[in-house]
N, C-alpha and C. Protein backbone atom coordinates (compact mmCIF):
# COMPACT_ATOMS: atom_id res chain seq x y z
N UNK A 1 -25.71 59.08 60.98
CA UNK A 1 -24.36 58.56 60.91
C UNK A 1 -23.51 59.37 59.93
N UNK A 2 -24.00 59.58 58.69
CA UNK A 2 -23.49 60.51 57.94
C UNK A 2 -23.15 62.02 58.08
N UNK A 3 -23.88 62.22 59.08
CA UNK A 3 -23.54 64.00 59.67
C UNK A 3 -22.26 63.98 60.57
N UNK A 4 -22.42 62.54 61.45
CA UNK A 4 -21.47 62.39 62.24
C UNK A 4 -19.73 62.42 61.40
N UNK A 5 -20.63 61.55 60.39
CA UNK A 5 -18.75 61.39 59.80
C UNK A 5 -18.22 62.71 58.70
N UNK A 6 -19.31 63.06 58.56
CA UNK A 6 -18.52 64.70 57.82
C UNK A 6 -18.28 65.50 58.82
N UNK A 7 -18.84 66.29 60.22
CA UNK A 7 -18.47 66.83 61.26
C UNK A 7 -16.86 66.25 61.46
N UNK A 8 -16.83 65.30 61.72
CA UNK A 8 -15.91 64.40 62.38
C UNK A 8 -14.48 64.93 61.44
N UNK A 9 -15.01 64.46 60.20
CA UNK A 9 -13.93 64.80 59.07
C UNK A 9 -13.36 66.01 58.86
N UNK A 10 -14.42 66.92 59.59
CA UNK A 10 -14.18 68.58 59.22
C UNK A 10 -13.46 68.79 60.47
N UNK A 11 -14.00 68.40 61.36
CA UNK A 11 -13.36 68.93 62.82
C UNK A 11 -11.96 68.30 63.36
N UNK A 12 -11.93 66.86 63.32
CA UNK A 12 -10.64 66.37 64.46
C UNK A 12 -9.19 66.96 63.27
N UNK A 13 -9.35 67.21 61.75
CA UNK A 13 -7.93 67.46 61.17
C UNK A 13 -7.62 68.50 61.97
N UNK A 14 -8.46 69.45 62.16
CA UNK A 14 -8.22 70.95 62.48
C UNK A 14 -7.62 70.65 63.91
N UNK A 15 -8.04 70.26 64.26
CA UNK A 15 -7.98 69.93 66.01
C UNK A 15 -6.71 69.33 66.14
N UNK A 16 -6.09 68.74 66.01
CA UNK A 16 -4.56 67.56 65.26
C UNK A 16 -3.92 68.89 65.33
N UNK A 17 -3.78 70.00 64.94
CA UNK A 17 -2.98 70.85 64.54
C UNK A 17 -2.72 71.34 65.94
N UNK A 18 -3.17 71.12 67.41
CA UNK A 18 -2.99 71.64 68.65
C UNK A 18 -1.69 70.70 68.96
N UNK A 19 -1.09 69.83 68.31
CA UNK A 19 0.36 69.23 68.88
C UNK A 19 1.12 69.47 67.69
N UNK A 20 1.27 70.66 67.07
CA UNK A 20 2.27 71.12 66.22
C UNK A 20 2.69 72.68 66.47
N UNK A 21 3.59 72.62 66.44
CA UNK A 21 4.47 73.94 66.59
C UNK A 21 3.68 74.82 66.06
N UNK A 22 3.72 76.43 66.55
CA UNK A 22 3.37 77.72 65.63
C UNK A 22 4.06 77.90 64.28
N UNK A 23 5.54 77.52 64.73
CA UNK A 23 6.52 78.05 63.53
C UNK A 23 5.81 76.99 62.54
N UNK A 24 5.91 76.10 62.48
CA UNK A 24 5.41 74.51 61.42
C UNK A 24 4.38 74.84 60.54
N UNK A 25 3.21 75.46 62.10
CA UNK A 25 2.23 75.73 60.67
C UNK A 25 2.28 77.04 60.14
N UNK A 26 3.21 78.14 60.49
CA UNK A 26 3.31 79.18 59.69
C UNK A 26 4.04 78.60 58.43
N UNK A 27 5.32 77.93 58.53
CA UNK A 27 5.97 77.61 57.55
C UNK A 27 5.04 76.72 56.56
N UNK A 28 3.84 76.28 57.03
CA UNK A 28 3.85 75.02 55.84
C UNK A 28 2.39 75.48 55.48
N UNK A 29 1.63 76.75 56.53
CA UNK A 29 0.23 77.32 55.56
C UNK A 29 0.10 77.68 54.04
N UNK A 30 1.35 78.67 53.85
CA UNK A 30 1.11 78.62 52.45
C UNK A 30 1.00 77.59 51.93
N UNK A 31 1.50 76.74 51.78
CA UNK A 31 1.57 75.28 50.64
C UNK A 31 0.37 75.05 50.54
N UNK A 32 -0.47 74.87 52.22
CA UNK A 32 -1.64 74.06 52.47
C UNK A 32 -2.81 75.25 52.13
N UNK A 33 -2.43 76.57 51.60
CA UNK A 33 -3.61 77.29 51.19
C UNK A 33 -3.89 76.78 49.69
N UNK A 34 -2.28 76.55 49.30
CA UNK A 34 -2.37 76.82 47.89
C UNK A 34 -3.49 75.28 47.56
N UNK A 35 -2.93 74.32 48.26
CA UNK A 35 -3.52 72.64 48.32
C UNK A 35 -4.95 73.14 48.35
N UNK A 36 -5.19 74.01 48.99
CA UNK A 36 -7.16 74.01 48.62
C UNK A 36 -7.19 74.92 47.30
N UNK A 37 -6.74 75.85 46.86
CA UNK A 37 -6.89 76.50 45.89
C UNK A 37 -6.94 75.66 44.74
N UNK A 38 -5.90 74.33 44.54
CA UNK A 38 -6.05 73.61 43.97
C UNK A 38 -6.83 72.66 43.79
N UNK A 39 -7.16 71.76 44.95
CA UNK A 39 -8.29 71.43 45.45
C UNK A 39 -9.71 71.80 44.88
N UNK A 40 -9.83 73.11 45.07
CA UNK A 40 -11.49 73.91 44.52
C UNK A 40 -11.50 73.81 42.87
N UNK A 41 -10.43 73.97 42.65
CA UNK A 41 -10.42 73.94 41.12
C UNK A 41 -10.57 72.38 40.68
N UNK A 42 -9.79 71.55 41.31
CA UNK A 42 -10.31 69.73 40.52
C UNK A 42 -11.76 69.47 41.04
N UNK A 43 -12.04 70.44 42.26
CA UNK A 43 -13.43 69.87 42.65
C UNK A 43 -14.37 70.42 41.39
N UNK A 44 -14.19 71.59 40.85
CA UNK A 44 -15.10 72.32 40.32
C UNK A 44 -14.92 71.41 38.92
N UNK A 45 -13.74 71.25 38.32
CA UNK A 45 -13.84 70.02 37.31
C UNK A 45 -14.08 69.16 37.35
N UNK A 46 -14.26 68.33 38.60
CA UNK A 46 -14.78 67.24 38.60
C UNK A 46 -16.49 67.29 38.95
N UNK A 47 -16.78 68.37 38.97
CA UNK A 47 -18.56 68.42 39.27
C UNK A 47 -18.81 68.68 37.62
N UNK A 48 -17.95 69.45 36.90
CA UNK A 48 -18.92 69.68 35.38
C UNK A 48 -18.13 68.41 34.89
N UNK A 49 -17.00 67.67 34.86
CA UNK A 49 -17.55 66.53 33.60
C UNK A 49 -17.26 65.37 34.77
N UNK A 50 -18.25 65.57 35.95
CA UNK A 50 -18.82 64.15 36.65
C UNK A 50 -17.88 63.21 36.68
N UNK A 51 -16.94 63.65 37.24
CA UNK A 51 -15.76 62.71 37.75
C UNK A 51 -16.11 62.31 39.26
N UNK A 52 -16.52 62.72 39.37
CA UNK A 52 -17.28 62.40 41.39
C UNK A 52 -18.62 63.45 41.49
N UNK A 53 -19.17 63.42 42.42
CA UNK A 53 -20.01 64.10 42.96
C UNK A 53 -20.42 63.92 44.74
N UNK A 54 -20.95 64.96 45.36
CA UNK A 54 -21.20 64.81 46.50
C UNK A 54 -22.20 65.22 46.83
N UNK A 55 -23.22 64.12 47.93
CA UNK A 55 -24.43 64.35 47.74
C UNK A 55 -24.82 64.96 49.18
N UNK A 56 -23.65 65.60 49.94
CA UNK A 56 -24.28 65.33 51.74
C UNK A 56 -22.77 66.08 51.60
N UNK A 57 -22.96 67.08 52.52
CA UNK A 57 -21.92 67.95 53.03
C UNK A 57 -22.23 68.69 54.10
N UNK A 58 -21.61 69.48 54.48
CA UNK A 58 -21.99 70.27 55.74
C UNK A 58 -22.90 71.09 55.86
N UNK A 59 -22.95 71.98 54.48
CA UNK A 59 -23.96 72.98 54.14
C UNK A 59 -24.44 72.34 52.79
N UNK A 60 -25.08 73.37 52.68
CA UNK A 60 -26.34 72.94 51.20
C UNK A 60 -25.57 73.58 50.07
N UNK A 61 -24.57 74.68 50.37
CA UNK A 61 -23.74 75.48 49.60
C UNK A 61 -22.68 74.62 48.91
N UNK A 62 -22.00 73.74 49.55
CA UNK A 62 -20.51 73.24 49.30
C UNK A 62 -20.73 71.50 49.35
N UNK A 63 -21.16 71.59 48.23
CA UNK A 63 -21.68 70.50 47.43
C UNK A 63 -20.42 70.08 46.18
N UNK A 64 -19.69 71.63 45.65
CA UNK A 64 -18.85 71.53 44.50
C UNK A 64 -17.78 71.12 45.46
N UNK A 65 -17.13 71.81 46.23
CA UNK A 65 -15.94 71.72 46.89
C UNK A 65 -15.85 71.71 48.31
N UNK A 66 -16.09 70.38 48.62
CA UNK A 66 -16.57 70.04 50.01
C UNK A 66 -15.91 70.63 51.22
N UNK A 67 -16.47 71.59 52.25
CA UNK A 67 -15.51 71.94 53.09
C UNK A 67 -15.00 70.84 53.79
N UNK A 68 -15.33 69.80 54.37
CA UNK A 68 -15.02 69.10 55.10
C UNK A 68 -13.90 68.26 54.55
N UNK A 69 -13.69 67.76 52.93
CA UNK A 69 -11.97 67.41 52.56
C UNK A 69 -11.27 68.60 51.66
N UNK A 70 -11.83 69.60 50.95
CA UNK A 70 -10.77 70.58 50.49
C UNK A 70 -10.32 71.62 51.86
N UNK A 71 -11.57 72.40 52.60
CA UNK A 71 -10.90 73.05 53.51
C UNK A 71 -10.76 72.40 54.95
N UNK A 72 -10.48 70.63 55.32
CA UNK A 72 -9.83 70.33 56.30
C UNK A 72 -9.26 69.49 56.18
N UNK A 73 -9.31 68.57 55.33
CA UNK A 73 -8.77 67.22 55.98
C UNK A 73 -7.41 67.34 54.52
N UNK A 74 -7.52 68.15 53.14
CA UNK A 74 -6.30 68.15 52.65
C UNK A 74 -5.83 69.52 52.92
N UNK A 75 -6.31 71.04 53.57
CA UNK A 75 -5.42 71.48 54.05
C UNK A 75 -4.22 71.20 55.46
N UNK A 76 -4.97 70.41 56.29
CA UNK A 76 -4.54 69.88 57.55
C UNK A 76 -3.49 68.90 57.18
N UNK A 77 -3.82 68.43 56.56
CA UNK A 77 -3.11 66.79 55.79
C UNK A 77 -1.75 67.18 55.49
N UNK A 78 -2.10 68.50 54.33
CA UNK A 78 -0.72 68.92 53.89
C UNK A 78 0.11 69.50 54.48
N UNK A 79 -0.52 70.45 56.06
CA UNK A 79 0.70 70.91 57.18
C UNK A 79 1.36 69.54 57.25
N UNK A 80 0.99 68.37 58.27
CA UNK A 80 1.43 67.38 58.71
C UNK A 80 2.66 66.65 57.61
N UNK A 81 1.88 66.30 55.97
CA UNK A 81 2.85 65.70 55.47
C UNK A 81 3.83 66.69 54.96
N UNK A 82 4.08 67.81 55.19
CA UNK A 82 4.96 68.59 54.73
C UNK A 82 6.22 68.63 55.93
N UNK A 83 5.45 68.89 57.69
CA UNK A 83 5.90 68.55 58.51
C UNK A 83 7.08 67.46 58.43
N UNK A 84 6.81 66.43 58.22
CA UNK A 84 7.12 65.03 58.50
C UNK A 84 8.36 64.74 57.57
N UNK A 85 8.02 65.56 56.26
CA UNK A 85 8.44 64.58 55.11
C UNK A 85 9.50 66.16 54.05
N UNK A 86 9.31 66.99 54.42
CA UNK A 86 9.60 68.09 53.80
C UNK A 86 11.31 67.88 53.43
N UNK A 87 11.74 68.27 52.38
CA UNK A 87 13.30 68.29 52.04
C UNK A 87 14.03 66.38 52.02
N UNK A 88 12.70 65.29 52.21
CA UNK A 88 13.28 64.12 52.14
C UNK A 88 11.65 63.43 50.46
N UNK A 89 12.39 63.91 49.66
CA UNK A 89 11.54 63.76 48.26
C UNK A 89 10.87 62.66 47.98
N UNK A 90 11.62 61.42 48.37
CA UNK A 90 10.80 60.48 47.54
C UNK A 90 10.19 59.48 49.11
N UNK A 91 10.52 60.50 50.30
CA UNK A 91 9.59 60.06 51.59
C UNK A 91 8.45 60.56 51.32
N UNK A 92 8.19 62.02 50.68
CA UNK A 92 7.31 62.54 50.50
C UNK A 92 6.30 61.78 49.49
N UNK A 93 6.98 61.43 48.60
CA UNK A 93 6.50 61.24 47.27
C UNK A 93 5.63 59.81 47.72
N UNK A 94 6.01 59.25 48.80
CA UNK A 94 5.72 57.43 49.12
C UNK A 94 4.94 57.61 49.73
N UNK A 95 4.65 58.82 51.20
CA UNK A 95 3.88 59.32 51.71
C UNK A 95 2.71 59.61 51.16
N UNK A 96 2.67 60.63 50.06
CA UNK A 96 1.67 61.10 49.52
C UNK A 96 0.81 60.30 48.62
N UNK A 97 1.16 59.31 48.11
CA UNK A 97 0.74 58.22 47.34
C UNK A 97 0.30 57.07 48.44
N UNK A 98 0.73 56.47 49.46
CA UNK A 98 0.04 55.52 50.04
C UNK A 98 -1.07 56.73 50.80
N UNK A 99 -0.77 57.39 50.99
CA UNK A 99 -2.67 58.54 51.52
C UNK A 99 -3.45 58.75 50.73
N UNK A 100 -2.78 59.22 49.51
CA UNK A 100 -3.92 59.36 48.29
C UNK A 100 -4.50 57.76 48.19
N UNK A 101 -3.39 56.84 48.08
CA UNK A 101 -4.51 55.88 47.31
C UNK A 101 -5.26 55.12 48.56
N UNK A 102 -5.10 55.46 49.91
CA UNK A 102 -5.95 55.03 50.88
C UNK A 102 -7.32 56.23 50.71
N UNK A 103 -7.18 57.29 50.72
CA UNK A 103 -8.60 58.49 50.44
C UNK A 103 -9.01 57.67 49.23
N UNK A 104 -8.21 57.39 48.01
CA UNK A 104 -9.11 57.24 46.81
C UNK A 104 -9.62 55.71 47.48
N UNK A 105 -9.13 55.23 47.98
CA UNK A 105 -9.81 53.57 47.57
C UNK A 105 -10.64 53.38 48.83
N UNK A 106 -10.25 53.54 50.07
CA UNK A 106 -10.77 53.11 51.45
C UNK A 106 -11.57 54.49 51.69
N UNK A 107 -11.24 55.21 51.88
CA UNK A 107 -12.03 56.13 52.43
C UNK A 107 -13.12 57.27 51.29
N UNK A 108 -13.03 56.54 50.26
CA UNK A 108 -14.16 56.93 48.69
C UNK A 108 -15.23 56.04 49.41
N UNK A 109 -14.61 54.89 49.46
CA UNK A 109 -16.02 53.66 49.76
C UNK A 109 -16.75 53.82 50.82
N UNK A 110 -16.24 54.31 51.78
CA UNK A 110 -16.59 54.53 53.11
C UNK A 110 -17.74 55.87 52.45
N UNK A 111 -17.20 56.66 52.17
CA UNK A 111 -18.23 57.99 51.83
C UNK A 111 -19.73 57.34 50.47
N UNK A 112 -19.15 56.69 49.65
CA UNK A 112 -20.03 56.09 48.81
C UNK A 112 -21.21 55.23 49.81
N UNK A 113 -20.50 54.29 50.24
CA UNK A 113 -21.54 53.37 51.12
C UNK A 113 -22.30 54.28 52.13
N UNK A 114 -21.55 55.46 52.58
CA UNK A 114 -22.64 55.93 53.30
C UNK A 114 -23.56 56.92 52.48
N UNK A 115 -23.34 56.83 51.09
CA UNK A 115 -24.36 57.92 50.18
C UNK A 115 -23.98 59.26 50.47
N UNK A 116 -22.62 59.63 50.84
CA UNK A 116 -22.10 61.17 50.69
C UNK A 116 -21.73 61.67 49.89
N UNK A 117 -21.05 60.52 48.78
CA UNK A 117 -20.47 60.66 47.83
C UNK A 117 -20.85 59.55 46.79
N UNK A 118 -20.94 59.95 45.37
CA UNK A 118 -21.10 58.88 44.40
C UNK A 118 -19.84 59.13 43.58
N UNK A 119 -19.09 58.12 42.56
CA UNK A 119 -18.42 58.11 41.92
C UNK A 119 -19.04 58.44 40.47
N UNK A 120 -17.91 59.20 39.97
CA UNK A 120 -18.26 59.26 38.34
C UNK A 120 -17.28 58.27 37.71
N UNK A 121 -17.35 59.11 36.17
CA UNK A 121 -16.58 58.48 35.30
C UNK A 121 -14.65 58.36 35.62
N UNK A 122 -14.27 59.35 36.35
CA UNK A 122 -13.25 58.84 36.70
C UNK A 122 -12.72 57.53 37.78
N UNK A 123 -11.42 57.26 37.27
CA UNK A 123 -11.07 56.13 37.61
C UNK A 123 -10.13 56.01 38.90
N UNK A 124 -10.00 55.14 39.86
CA UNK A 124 -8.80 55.25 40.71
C UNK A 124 -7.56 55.96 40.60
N UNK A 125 -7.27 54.93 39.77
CA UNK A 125 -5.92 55.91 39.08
C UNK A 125 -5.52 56.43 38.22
N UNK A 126 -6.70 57.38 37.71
CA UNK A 126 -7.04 58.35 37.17
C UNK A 126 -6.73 59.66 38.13
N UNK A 127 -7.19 59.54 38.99
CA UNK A 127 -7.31 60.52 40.57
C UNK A 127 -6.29 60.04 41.16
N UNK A 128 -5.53 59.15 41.09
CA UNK A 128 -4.20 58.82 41.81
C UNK A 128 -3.34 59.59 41.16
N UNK A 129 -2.96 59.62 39.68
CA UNK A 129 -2.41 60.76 38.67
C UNK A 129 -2.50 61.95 39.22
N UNK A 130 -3.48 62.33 39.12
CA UNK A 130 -4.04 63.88 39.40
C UNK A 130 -3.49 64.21 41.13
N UNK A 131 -3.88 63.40 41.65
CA UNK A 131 -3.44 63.81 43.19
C UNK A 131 -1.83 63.80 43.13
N UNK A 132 -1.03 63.05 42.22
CA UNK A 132 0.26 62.89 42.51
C UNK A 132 0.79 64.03 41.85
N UNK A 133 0.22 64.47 40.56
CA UNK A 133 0.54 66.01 39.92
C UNK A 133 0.64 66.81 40.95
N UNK A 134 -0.45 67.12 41.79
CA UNK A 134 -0.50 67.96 42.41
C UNK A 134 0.64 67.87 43.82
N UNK A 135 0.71 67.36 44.23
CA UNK A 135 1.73 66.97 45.32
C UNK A 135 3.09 67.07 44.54
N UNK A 136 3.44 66.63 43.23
CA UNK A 136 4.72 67.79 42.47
C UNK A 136 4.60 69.46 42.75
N UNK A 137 3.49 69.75 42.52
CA UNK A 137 3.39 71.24 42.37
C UNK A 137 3.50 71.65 43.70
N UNK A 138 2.59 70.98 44.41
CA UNK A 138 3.26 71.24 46.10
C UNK A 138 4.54 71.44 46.69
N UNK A 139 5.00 70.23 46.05
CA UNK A 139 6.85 70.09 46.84
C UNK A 139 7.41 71.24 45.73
N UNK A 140 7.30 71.35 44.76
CA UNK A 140 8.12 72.76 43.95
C UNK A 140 7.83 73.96 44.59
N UNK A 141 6.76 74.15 44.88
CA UNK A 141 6.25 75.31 45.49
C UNK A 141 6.94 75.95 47.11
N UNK A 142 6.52 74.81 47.53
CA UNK A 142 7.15 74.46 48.86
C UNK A 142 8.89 75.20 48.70
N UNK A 143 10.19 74.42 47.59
CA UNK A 143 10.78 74.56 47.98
C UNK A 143 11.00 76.35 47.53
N UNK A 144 10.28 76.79 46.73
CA UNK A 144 10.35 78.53 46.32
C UNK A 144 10.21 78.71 47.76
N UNK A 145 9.21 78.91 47.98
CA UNK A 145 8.65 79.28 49.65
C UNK A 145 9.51 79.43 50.50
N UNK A 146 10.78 78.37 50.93
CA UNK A 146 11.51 78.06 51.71
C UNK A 146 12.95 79.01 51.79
N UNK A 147 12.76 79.50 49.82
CA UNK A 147 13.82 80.36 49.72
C UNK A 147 13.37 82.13 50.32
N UNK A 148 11.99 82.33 50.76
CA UNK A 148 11.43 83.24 51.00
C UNK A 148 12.04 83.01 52.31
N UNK A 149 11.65 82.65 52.78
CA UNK A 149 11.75 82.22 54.34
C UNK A 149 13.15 82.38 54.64
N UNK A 150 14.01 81.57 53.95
CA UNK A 150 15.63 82.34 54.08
C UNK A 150 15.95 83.20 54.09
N UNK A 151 15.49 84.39 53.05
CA UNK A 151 15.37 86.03 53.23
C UNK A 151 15.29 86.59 53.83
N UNK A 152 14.29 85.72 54.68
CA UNK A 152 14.05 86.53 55.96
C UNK A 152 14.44 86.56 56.98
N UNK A 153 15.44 85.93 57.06
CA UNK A 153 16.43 85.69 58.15
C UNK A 153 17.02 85.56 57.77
């Protein structure tokens, strides 16, 4: 059951991306590269002072920074909510916070109960903080990006 739901997790975000425009996800890859770059880095802090851990991943390798939510389900995540919500701030901002705190609360437990994931010392919204930092740095980023993109046309 547990192979099923990390496959699952890794595969249908990616797949979701077949009813979105080319232009969309050219425009909104960078953001969503940078979202794992960032991503690898809280994962890698959160494996040395045991803020989470993961015990079941796809490979035996990516244990620190799970492919299946840094490289799909929050790069994929972040085309879509950038899609949706881009240049309307505090849609974004409402957006990104009722997903984060559904991943942190509903879908942590779901991975815990199935023994994929154990929790550390960090707290809900502890990681609700941190995810919402980061989704600032996103939308700032985002709007540099956008001025690139004007340049170019």
């Amino acid at each position: 059951m547990d192979r099923l739901v990390i496959w699952s997790t890794f595969l249908i975000p990616w797949i979701s991306l077949i009813f979105l425009n080319r232009l969309s996800i050219r425009r909104y890859m960078p953001v969503a590269l940078l979202t794992a770059v960032l991503n690898t880095i809280l994962a890698q802090l959160a494996w040395h002072y045991n803020w989470w851990k993961f015990k079941e991943t796809l490979f035996a390798w990516d244990k620190i920074a799970p492919l299946f939510t840094v490289y799909s389900i929050f790069i994929v995540g972040t085309i879509w909510i950038f899609y949706f919500t881009f240049r309307k701030f505090w849609v974004y901002l409402i957006v990104n916070i009722i997903i984060d705190l559904f991943y942190g609360v509903v879908f942590v437990r779901i991975l815990n109960k199935l023994e994929i994931r154990e929790n550390g010392i960090i707290s809900p919204i502890q990681n609700l903080l941190l995810m919402t930092a980061i989704a600032f740095i996103l939308y700032l980023y985002q709007i540099w990006q956008e001025k690139i993109f004007e340049n170019e046309n």
